[in-house]
Protein backbone atom coordinates (compact mmCIF):
# COMPACT_ATOMS: atom_id res chain seq x y z
CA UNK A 1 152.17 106.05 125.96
CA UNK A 2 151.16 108.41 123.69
CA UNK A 3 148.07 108.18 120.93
CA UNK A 4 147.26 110.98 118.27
CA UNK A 5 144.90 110.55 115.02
CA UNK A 6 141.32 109.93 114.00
CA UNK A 7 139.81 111.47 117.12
CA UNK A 8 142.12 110.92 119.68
CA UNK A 9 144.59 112.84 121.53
CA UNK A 10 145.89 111.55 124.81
CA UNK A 11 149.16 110.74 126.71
CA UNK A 12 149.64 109.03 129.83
CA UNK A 13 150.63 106.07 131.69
CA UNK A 14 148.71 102.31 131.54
CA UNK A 15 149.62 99.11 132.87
CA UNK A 16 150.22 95.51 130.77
CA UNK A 17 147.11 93.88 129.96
CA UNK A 18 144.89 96.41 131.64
CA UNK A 19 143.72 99.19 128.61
CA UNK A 20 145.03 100.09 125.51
CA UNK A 21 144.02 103.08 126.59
CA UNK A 22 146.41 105.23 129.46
CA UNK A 23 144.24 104.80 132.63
CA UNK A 24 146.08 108.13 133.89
CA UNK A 25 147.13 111.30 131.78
CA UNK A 26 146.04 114.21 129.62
CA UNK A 27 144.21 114.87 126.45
CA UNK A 28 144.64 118.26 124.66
CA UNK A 29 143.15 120.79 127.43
CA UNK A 30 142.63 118.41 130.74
CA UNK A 31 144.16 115.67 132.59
CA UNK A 32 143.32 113.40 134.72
CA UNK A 33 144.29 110.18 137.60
CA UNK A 34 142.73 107.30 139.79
CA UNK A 35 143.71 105.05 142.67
CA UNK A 36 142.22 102.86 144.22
CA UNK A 37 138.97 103.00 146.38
CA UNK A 38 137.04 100.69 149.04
CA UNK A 39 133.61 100.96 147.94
CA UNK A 40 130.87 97.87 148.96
CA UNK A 41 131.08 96.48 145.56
CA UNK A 42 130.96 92.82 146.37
CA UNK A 43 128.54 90.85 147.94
CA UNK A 44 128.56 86.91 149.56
CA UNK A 45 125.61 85.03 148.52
CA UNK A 46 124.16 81.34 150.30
CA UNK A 47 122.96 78.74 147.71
CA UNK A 48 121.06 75.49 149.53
CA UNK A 49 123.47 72.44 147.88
CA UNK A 50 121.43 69.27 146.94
CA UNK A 51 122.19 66.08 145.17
CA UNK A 52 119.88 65.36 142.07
CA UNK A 53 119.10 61.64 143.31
CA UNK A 54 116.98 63.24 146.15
CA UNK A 55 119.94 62.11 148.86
CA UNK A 56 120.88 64.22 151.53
CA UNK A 57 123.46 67.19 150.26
CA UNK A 58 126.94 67.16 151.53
CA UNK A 59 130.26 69.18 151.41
CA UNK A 60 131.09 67.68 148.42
CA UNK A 61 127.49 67.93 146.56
CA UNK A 62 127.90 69.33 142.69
CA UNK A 63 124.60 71.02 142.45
CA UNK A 64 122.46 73.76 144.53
CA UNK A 65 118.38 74.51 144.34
CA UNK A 66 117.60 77.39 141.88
CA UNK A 67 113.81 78.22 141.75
CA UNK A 68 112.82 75.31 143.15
CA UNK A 69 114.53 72.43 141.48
CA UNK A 70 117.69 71.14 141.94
CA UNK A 71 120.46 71.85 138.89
CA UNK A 72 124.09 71.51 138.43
CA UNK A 73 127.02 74.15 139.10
CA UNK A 74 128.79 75.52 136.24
CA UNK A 75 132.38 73.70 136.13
CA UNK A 76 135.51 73.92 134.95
CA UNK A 77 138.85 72.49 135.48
CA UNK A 78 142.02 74.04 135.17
CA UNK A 79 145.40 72.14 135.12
CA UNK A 80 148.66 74.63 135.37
CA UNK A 81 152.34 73.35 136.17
CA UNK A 82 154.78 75.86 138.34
CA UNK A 83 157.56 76.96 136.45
CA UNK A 84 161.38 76.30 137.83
CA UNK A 85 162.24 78.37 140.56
CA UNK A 86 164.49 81.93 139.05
CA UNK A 87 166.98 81.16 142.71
CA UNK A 88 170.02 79.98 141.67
CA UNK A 89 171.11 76.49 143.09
CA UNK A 90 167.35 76.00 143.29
CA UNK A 91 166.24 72.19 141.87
CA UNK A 92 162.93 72.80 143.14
CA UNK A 93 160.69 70.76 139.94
CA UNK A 94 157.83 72.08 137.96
CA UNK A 95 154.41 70.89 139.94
CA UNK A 96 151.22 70.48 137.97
CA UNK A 97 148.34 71.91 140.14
CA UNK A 98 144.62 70.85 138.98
CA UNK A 99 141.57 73.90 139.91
CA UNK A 100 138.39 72.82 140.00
CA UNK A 101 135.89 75.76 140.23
CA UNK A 102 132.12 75.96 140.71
CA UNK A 103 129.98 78.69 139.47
CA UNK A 104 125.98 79.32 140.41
CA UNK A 105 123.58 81.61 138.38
CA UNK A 106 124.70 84.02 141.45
CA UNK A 107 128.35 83.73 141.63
CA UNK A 108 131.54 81.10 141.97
CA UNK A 109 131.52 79.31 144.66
CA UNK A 110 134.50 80.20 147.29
CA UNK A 111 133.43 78.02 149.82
CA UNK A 112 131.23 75.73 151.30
CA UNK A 113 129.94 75.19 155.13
CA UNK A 114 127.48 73.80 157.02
CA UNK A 115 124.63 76.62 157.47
CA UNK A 116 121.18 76.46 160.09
CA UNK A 117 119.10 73.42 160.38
CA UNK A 118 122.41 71.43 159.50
CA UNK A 119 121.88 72.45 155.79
CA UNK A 120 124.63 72.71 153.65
CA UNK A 121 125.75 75.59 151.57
CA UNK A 122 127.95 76.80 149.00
CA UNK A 123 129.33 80.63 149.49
CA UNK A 124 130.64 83.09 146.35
CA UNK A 125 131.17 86.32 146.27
CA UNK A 126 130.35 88.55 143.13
CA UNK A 127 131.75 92.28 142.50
CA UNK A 128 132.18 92.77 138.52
CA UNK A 129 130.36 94.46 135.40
CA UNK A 130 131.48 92.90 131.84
CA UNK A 131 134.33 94.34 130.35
CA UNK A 132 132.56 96.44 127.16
CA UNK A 133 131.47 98.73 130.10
CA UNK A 134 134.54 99.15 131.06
CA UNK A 135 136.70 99.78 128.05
CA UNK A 136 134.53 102.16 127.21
CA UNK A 137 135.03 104.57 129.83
CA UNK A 138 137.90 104.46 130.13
CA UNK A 139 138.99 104.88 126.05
CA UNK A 140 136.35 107.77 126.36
CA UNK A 141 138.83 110.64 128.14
CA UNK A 142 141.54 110.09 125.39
CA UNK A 143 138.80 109.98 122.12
CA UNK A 144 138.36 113.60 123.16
CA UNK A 145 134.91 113.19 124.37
CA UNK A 146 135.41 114.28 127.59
CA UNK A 147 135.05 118.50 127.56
CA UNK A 148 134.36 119.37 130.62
CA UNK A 149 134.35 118.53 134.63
CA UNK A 150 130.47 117.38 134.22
CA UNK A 151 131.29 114.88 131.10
CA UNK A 152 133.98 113.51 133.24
CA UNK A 153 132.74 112.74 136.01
CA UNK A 154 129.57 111.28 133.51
CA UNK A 155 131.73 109.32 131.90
CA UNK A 156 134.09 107.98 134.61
CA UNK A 157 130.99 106.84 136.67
CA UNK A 158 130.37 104.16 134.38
CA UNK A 159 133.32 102.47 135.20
CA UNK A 160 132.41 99.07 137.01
CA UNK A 161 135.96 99.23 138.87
CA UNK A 162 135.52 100.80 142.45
CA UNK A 163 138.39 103.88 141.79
CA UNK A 164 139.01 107.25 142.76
CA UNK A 165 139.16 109.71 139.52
CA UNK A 166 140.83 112.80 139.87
CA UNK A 167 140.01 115.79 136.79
CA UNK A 168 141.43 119.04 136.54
CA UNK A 169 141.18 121.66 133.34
CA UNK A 170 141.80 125.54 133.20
CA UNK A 171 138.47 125.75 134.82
CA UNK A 172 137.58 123.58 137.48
CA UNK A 173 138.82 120.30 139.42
CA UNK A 174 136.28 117.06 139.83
CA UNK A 175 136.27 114.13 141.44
CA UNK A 176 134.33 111.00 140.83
CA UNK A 177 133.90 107.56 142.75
CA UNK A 178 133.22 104.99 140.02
CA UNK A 179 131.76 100.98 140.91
CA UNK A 180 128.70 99.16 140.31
CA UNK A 181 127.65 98.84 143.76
CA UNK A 182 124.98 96.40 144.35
CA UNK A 183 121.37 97.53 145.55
CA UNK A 184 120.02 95.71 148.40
CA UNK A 185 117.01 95.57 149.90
CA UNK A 186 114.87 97.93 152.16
CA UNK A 187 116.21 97.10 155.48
CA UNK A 188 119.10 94.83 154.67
CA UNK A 189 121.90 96.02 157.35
CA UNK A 190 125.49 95.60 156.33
CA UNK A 191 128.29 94.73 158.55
CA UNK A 192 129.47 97.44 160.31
CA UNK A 193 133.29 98.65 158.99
CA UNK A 194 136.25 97.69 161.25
CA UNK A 195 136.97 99.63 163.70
CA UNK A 196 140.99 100.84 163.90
């Protein structure tokens, strides 16, 4: 794609749905690239589940202690139907499937077990910024704000997406590791990585 006029000067590539903006490409005297990274952007949090009649919690309990009392999950349901199968001689029929998802203040819930002291917990996992952060740094390369190796990697850091950004200009190269990593507490040990 290629965008020109009222402060903006950039060509590149972008993929459907993800920027209106080219994630990779070149504005008037740079360019620039990403792929993906593997940085510890997402956490798995424990919430206690409870029942708000006082009974004991099970797997299927619809509520979790928060600061001491005992409130609902977020839900929502989601119905979608499969479409027919693109195979010919395929008379596979459409199947409606029906999501139910649970969200805490912490995270949605991915899945629930049965934790110490036969407790009973919902897991989630959480890894993402809103999207405002987002669009904006990556629009900001092609609205010609970006003049130098410094402002790039500046800029690109704000991005909430854990990617690799590549910069290169008639005077230096950069490169820049963007996520919103989470900051844990003094002495919290992670997992170590898998070994290969």
């Amino acid at each position: 794609m290629e965008l020109h006029g009222g402060g903006i000067d950039v060509e590149g590539v972008t993929f459907p749905g993800a920027s209106p903006y080219p994630l990779i490409g070149h504005g008037i005297d740079f360019a620039w690239s990403g792929t993906s990274a593997n940085g510890d952007n997402e956490d798995t949090f424990a919430e206690k589940l409870c029942n708000a009649d006082g009974s004991a919690p099970a797997r299927s309990s619809t509520s979790y202690m928060y600061k001491g009392k005992c409130i609902p999950f977020t839900s929502r349901t989601q119905s979608l139907t499969t479409p027919y199968s693109a195979l010919q001689g395929t008379t596979t029929p459409p199947t409606s499937i029906v999501y139910r998802t649970l969200r805490s203040v912490t995270a949605p819930v991915s899945r629930r077990r049965r934790a110490a002291a036969s407790r009973r917990v919902g897991e989630g996992e959480r890894s993402r910024l809103p999207r405002a952060r987002r669009d904006h740094s990556v629009r900001a390369p092609g609205e010609n704000k970006v003049s130098s190796a410094r402002q790039f990697m500046n800029t690109m850091g704000l991005f909430p997406g854990t990617e690799n950004w590549f910069y290169v200009d008639q005077k230096s190269v950069a490169f820049q590791q963007s996520g919103n990593y989470p900051l844990h507490a003094r002495g919290f040990r992670r997992r170590p990585a898998l070994q290969r």
